[in-house]
N, C-alpha and C. Protein backbone atom coordinates (compact mmCIF):
# COMPACT_ATOMS: atom_id res chain seq x y z
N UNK A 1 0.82 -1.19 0.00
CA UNK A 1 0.00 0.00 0.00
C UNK A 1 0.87 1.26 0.00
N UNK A 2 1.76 0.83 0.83
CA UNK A 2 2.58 2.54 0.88
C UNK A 2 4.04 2.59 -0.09
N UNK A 3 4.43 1.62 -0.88
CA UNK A 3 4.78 1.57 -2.22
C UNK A 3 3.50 2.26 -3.30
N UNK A 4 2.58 1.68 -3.42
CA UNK A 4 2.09 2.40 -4.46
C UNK A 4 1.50 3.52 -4.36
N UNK A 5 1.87 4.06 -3.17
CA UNK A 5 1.44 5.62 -2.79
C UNK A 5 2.22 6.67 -3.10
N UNK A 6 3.57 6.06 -2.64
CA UNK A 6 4.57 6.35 -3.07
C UNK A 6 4.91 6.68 -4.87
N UNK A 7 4.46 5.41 -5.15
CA UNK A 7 4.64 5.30 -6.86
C UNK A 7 3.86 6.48 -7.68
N UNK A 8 2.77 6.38 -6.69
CA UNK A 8 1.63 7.09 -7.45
C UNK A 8 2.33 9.03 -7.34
N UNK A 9 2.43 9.42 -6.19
CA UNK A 9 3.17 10.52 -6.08
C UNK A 9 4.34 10.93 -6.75
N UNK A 10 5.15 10.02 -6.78
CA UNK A 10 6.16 9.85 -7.96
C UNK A 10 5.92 10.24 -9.05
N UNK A 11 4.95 9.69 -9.71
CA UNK A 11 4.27 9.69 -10.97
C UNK A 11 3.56 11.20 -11.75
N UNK A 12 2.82 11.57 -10.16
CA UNK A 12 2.03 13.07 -10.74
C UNK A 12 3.42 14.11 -10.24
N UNK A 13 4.37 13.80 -9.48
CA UNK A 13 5.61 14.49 -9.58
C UNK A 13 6.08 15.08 -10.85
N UNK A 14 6.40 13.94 -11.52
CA UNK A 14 6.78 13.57 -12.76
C UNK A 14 6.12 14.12 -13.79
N UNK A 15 4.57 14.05 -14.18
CA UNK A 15 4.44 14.75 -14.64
C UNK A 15 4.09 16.51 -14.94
N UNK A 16 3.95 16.60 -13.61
CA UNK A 16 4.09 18.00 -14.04
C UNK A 16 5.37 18.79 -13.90
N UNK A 17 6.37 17.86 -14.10
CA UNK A 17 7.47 18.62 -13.99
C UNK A 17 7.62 18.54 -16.03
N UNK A 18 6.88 17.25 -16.22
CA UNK A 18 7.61 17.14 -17.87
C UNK A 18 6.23 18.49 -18.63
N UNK A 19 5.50 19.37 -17.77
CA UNK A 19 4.78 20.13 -18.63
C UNK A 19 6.22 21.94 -18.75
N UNK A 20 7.05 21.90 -17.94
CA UNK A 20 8.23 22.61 -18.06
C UNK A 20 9.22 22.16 -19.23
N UNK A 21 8.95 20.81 -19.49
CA UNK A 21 10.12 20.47 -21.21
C UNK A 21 10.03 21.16 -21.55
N UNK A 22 11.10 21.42 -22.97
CA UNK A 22 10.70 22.44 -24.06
C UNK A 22 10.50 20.91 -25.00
N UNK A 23 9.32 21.77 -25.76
CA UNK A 23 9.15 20.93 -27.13
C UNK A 23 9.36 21.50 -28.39
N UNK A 24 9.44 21.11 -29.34
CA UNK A 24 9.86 22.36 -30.37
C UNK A 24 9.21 21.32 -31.96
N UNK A 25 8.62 22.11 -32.76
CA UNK A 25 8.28 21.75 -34.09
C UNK A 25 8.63 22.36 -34.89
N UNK A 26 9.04 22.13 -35.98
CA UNK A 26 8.73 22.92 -37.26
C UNK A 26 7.96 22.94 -38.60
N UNK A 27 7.59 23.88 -39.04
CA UNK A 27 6.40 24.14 -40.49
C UNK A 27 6.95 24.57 -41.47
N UNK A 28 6.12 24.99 -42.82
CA UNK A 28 6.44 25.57 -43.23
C UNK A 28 4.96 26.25 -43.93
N UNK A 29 4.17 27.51 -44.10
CA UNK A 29 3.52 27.70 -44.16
C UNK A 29 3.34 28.63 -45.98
N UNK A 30 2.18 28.55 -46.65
CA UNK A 30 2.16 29.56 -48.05
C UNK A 30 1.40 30.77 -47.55
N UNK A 31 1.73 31.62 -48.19
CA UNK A 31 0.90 32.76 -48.11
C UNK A 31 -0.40 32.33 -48.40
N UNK A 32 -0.73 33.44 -47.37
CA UNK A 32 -2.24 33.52 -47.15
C UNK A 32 -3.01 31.91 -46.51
N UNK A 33 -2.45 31.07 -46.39
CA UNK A 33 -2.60 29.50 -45.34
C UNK A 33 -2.58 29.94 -44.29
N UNK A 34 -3.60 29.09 -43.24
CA UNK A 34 -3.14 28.81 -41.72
C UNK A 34 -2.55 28.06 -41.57
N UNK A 35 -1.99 27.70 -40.64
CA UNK A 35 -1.11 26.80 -40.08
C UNK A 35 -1.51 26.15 -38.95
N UNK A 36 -1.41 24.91 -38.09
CA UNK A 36 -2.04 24.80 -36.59
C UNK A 36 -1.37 24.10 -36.35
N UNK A 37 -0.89 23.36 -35.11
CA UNK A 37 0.27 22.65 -34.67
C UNK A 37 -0.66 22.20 -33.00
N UNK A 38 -1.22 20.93 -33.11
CA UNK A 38 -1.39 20.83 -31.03
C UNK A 38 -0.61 20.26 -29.98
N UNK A 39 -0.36 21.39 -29.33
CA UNK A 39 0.55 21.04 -27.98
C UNK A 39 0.13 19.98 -27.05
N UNK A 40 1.01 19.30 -26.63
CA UNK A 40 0.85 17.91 -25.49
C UNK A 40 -0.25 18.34 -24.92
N UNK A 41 -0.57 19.90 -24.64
CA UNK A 41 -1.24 19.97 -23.60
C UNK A 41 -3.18 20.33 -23.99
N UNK A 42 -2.87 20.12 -25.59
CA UNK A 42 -4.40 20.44 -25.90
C UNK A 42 -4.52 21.72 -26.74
N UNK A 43 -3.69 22.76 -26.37
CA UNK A 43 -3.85 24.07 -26.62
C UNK A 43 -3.20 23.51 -28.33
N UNK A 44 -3.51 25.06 -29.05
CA UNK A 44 -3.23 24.84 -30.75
C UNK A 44 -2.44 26.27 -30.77
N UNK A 45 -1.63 25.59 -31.43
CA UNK A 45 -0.63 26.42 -31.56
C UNK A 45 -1.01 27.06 -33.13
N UNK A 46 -1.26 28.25 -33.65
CA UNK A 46 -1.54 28.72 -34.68
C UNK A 46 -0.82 29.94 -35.42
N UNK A 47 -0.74 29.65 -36.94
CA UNK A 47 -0.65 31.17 -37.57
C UNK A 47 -1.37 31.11 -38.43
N UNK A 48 -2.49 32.38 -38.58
CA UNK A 48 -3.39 32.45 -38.89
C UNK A 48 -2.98 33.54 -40.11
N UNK A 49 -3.67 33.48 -41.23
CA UNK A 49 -3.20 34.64 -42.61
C UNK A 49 -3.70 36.06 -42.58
N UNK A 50 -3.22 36.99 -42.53
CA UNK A 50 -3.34 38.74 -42.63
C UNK A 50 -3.16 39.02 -44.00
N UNK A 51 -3.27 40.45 -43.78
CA UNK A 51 -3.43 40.83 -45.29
C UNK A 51 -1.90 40.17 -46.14
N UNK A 52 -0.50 39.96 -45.12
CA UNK A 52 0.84 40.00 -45.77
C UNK A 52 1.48 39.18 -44.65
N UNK A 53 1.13 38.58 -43.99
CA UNK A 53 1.85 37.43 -43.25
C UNK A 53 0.75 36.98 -42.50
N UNK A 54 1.26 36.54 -41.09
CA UNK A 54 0.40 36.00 -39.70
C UNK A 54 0.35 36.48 -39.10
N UNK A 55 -0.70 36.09 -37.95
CA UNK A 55 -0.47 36.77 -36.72
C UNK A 55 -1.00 34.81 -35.70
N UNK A 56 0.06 35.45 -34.85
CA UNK A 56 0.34 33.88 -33.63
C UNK A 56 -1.26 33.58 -33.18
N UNK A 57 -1.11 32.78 -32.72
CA UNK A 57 -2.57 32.64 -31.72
C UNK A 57 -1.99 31.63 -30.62
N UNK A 58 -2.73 31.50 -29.37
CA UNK A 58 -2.94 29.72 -28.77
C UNK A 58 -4.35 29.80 -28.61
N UNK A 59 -5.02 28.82 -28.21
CA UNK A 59 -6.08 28.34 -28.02
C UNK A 59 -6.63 27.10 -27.91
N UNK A 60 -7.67 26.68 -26.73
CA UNK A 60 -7.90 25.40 -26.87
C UNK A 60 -8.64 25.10 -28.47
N UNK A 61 -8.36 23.90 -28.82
CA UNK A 61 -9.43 23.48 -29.51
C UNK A 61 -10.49 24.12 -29.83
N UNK A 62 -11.02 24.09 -31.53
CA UNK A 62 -12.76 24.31 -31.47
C UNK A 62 -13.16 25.30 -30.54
N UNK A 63 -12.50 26.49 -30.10
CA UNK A 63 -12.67 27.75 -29.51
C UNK A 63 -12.15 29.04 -29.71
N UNK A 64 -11.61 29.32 -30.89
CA UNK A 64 -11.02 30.16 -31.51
C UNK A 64 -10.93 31.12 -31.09
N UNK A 65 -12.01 31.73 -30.42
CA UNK A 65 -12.35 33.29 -30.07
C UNK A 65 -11.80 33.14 -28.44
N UNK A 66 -11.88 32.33 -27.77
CA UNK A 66 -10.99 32.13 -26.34
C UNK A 66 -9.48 32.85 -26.85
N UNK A 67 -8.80 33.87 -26.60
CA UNK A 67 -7.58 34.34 -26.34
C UNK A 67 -6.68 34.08 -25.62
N UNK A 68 -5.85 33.17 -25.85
CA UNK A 68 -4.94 32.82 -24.47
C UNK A 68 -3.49 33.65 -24.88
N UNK A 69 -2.93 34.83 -25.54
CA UNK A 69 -2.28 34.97 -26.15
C UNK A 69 -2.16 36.83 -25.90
N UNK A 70 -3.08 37.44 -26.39
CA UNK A 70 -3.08 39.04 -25.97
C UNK A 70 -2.86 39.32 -25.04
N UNK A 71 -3.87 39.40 -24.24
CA UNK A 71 -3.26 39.63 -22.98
C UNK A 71 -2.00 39.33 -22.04
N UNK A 72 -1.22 38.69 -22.88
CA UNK A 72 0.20 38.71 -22.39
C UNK A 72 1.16 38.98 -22.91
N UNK A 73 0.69 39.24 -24.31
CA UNK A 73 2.11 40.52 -25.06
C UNK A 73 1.38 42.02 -25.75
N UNK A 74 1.26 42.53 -24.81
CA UNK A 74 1.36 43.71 -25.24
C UNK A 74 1.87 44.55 -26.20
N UNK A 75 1.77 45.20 -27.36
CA UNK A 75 2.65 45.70 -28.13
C UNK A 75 3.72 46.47 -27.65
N UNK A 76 4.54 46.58 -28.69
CA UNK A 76 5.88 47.56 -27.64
C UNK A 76 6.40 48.39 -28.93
N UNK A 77 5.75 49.79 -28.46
CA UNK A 77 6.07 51.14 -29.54
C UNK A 77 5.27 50.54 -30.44
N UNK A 78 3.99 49.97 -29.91
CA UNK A 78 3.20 49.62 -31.28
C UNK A 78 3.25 48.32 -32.13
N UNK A 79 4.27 47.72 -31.92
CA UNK A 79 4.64 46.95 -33.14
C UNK A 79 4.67 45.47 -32.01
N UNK A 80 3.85 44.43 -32.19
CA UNK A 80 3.66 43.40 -31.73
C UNK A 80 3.86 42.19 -32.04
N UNK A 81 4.80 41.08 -30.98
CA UNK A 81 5.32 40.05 -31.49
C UNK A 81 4.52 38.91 -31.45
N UNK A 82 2.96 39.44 -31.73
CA UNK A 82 2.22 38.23 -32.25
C UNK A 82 2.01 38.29 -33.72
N UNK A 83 2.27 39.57 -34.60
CA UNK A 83 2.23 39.63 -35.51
C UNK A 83 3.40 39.32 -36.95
N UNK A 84 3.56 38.38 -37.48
CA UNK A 84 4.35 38.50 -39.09
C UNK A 84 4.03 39.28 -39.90
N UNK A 85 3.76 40.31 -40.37
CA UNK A 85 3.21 41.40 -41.65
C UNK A 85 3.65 42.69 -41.19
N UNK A 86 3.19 43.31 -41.81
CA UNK A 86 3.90 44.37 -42.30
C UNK A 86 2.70 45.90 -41.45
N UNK A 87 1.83 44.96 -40.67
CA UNK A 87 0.45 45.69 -39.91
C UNK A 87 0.75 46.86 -39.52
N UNK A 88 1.98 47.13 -38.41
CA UNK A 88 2.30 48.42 -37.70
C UNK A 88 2.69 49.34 -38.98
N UNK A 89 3.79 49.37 -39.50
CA UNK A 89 4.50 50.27 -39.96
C UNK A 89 4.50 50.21 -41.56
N UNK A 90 3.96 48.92 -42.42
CA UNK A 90 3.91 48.66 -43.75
C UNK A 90 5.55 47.93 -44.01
N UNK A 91 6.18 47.58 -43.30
CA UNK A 91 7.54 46.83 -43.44
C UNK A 91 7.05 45.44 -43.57
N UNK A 92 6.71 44.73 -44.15
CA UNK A 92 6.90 43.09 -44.42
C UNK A 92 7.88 42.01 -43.77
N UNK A 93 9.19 42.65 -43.80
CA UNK A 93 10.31 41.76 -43.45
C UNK A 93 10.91 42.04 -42.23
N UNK A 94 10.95 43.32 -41.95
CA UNK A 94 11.33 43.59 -40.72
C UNK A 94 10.67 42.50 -39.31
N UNK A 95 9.15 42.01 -39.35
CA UNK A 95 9.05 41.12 -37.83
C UNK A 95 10.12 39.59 -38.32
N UNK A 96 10.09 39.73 -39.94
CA UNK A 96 10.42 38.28 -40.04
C UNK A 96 12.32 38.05 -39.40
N UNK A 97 12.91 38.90 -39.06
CA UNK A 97 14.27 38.85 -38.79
C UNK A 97 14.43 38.92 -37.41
N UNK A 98 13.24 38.56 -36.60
CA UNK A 98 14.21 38.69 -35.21
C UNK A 98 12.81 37.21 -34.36
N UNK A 99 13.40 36.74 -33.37
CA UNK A 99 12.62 35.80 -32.62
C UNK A 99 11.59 36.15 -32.05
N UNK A 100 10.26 36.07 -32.13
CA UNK A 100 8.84 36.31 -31.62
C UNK A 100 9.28 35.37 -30.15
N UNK A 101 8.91 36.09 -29.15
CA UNK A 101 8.64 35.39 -27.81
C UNK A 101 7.07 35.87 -27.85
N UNK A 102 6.46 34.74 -27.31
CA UNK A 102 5.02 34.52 -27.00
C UNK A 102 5.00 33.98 -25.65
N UNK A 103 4.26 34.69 -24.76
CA UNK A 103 3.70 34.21 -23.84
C UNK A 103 1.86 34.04 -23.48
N UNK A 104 1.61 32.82 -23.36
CA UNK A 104 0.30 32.40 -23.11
C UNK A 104 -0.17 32.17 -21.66
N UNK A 105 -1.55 31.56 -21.60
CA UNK A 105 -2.04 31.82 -21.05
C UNK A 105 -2.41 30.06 -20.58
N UNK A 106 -1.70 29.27 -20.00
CA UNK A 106 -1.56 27.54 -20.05
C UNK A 106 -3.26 26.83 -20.15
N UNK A 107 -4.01 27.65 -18.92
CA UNK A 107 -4.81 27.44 -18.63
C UNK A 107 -6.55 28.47 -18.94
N UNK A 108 -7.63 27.98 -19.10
CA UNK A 108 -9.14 29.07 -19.00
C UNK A 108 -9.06 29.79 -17.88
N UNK A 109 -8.46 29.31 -16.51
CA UNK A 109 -8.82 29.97 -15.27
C UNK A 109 -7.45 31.40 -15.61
N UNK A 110 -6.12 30.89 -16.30
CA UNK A 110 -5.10 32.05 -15.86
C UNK A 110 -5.63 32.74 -17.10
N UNK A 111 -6.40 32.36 -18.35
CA UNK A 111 -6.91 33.25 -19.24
C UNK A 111 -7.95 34.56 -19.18
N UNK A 112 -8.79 33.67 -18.21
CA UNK A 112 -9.80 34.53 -17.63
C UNK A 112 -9.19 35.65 -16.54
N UNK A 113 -8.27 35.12 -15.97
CA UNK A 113 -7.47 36.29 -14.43
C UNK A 113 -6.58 37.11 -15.00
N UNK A 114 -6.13 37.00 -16.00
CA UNK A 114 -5.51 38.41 -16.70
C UNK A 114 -6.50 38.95 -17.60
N UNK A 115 -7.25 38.76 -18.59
CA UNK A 115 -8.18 39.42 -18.57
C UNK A 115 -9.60 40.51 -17.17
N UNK A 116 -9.48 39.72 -16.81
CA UNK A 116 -9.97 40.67 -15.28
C UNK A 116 -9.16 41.40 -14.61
N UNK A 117 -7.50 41.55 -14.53
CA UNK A 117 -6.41 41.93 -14.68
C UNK A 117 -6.32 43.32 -15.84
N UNK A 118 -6.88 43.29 -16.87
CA UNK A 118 -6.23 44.11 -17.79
C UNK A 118 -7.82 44.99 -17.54
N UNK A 119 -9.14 44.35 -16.96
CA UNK A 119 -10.40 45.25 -16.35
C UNK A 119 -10.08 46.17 -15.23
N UNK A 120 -9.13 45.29 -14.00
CA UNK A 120 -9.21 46.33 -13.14
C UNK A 120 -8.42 47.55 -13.34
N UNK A 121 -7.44 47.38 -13.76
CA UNK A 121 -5.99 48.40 -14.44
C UNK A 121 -7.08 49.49 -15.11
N UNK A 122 -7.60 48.85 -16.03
CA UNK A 122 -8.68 50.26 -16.85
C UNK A 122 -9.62 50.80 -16.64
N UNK A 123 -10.26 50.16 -14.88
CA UNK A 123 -10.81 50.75 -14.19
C UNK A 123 -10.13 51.57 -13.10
N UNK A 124 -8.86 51.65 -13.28
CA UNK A 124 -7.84 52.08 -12.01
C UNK A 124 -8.25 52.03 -11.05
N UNK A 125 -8.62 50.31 -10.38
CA UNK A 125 -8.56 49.81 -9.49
C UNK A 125 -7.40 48.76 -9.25
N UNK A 126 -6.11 49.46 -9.18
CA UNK A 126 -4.55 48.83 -8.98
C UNK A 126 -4.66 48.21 -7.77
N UNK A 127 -5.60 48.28 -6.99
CA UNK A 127 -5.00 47.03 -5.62
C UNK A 127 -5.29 45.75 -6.07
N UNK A 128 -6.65 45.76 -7.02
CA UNK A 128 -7.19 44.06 -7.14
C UNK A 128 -6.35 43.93 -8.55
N UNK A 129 -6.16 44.63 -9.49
CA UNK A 129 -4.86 44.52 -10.31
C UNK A 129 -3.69 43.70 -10.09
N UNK A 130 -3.19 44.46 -9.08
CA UNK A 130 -2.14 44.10 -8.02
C UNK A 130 -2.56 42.38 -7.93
N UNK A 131 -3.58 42.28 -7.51
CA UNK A 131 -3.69 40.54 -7.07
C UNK A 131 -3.68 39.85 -7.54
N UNK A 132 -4.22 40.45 -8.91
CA UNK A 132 -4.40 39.26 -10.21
C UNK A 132 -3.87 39.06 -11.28
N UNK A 133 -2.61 39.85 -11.37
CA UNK A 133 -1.01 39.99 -11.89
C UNK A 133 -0.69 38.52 -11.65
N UNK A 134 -0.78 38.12 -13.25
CA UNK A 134 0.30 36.64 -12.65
C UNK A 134 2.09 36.95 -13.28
N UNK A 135 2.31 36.00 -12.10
CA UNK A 135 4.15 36.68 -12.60
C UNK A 135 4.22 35.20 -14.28
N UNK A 136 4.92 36.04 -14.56
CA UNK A 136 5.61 35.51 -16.34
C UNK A 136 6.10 33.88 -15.67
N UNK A 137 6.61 33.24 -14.96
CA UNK A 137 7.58 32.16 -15.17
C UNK A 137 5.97 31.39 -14.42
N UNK A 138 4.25 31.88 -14.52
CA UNK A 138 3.45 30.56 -14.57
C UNK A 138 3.20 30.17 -16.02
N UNK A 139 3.33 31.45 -16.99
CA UNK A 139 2.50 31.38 -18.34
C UNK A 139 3.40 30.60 -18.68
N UNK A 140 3.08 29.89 -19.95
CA UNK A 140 3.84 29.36 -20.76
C UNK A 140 4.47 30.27 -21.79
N UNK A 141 5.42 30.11 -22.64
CA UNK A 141 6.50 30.59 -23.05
C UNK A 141 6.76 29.92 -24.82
N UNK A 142 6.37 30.55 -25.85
CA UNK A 142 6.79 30.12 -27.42
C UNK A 142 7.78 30.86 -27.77
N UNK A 143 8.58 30.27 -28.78
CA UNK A 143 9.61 30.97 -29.18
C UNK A 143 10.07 30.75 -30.76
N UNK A 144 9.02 31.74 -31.53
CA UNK A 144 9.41 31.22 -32.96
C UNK A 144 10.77 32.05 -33.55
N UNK A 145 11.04 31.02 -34.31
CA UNK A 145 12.51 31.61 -35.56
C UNK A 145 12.34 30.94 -36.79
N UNK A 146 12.15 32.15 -37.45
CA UNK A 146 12.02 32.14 -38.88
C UNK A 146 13.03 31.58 -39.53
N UNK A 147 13.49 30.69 -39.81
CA UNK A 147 14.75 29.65 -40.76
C UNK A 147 14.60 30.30 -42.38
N UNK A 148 13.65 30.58 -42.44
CA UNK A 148 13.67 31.11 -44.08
C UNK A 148 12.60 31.75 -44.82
N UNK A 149 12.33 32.36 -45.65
CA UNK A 149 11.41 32.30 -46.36
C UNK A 149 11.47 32.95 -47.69
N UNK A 150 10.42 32.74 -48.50
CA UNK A 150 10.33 33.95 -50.29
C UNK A 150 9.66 34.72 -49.97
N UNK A 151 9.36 35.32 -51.11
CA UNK A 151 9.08 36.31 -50.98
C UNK A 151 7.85 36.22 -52.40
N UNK A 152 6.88 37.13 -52.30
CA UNK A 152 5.88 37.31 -53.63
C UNK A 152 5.35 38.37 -53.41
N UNK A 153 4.78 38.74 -55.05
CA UNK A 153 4.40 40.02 -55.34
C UNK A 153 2.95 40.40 -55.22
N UNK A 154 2.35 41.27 -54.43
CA UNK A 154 1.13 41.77 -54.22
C UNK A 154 0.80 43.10 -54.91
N UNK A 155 -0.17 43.33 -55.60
CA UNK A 155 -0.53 44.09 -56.46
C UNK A 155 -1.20 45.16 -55.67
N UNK A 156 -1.76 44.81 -54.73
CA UNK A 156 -2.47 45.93 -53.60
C UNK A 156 -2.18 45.67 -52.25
N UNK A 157 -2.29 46.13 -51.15
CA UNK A 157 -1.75 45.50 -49.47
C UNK A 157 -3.35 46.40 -49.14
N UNK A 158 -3.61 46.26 -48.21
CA UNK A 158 -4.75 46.72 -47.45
C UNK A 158 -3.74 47.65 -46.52
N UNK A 159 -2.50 47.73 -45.88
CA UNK A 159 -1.95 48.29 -44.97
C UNK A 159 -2.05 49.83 -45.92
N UNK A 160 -2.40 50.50 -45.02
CA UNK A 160 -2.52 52.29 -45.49
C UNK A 160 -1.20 52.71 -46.08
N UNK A 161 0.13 52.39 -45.59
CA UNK A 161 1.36 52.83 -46.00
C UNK A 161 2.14 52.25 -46.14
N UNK A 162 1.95 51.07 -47.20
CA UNK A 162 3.16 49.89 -47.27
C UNK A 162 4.28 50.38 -48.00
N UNK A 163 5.86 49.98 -47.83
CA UNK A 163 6.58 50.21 -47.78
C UNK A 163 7.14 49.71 -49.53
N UNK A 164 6.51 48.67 -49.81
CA UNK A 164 6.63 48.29 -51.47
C UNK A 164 5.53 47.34 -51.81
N UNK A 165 5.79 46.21 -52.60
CA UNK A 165 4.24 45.46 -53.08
C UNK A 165 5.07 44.21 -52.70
N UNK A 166 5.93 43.80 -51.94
CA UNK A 166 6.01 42.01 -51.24
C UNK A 166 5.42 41.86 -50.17
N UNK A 167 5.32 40.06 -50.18
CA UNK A 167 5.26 39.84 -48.93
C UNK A 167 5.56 38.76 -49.02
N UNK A 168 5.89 37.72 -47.63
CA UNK A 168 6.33 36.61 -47.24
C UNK A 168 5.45 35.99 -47.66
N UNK A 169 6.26 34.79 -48.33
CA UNK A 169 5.59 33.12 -49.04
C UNK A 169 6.24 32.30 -48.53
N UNK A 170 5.98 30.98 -48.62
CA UNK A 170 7.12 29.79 -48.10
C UNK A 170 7.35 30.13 -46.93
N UNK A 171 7.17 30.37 -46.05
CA UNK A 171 7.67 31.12 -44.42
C UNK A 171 8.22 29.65 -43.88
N UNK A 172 9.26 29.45 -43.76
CA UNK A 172 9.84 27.85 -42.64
C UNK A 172 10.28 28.33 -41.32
N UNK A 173 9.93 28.07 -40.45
CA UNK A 173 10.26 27.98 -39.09
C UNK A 173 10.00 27.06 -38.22
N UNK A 174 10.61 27.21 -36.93
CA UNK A 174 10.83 26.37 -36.25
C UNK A 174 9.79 27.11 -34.50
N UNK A 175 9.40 26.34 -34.09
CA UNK A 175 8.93 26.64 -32.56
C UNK A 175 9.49 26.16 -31.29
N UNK A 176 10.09 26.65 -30.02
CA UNK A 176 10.20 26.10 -28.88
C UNK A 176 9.64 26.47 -28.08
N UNK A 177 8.56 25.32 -27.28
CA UNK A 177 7.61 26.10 -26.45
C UNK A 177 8.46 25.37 -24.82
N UNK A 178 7.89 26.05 -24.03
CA UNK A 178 8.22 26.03 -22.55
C UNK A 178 7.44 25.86 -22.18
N UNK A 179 7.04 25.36 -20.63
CA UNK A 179 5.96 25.62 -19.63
C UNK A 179 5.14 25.51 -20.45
N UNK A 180 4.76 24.58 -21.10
CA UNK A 180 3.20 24.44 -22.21
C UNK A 180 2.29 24.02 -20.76
C-alpha cells in the first residue's frame, strides 16, 4: 500500500514537472494559409493569414475566439510580437528577422485572471490589479525563428502605407515552447 502511494506521487511528480520540457516543431507555411500545430497539452498552436503574413494565436481546440495569447504581449512602440506582416509600420520583413517570444495563457482559469487583470488596471482599481497579476515564469513561453522564407508580389496591401508590393511566401520555421 505505501509503495504504491509512493509510486503514485512519484508519478504526478513527474508529470508535471515534464509540462516545463521544451518541445519544439517545425512548419512551413504559403501565403495567405493557416497553419495549426497541437501542444501535449491540448492548446493549438496557430498562424493564422493577414493581409501579408500572420499573426500567432494559442487556443484550446474548437474555440477560436478564447484568447490565451493578448493579454500577455502587449505591443511595444506599437509593433507586436504576435504579428508577421507588415500591420504596424507597412515593413513586411522587418518582424520576419528577429525571434517572436510569446507568452500564453496555459490554462481558462489564468486566461480569464488576466483578462480581469487588464479590467481592473482600466478601471484604475490597482490594488485588485495588483492581485491578479500573474508573474511571467506561470504562463507558458513560445519561441518562434524564422529559418527562411520567399518572398511574392502583391498588387495591392490593405496596410494604409506599405513600404513596397512584397510579402512573405514559403515562411519555414521552427517553434520552442516552454511551460506548455
Amino acid at each position: 500500500m505505501k509503495v504504491s502511494i509512493l509510486l503514485l506521487s512519484a508519478g504526478m511528480l513527474l508529470a508535471d514537472r515534464t509540462k516545463d520540457a521544451n518541445i519544439s516543431f517545425s512548419g512551413t507555411v504559403e501565403y495567405g494559409e493557416p497553419y495549426s500545430h497541437e501542444l501535449p497539452s491540448g492548446l493549438l498552436f496557430k498562424l493564422q493569414p493577414t493581409d501579408c503574413g500572420w499573426m500567432i494565436n494559442i487556443h484550446p481546440p474548437d474555440v477560436s475566439n478564447e484568447d490565451y495569447v493578448w493579454p500577455e504581449n502587449p505591443p511595444v512602440r506599437q509593433k507586436n510580437e504576435l504579428f508577421l506582416d507588415d500591420e504596424y509600420d507597412g515593413d513586411w520583413e522587418s518582424p520576419l528577422k528577429h525571434v517572436h517570444t510569446i507568452y500564453f495563457a496555459r490554462t481558462k482559469r489564468q486566461a480569464q485572471q488576466k483578462l480581469d487583470w487588464i479590467d481592473a488596471f482600466e478601471h484604475g482599481d490597482y490594488q485588485r490589479a495588483e492581485k491578479l497579476d500573474l508573474p511571467q515564469s506561470t504562463l507558458g513561453e513560445a519561441k518562434l525563428f524564422v529559418l527562411d522564407y520567399k518572398k511574392t508580389i502583391m498588387e495591392q496591401k490593405i496596410v494604409a502605407n506599405p513600404k513596397d508590393h512584397w510579402c512573405a511566401d514559403q515562411l519555414r520555421f521552427r517553434v520552442v515552447v516552454s511551460r506548455w
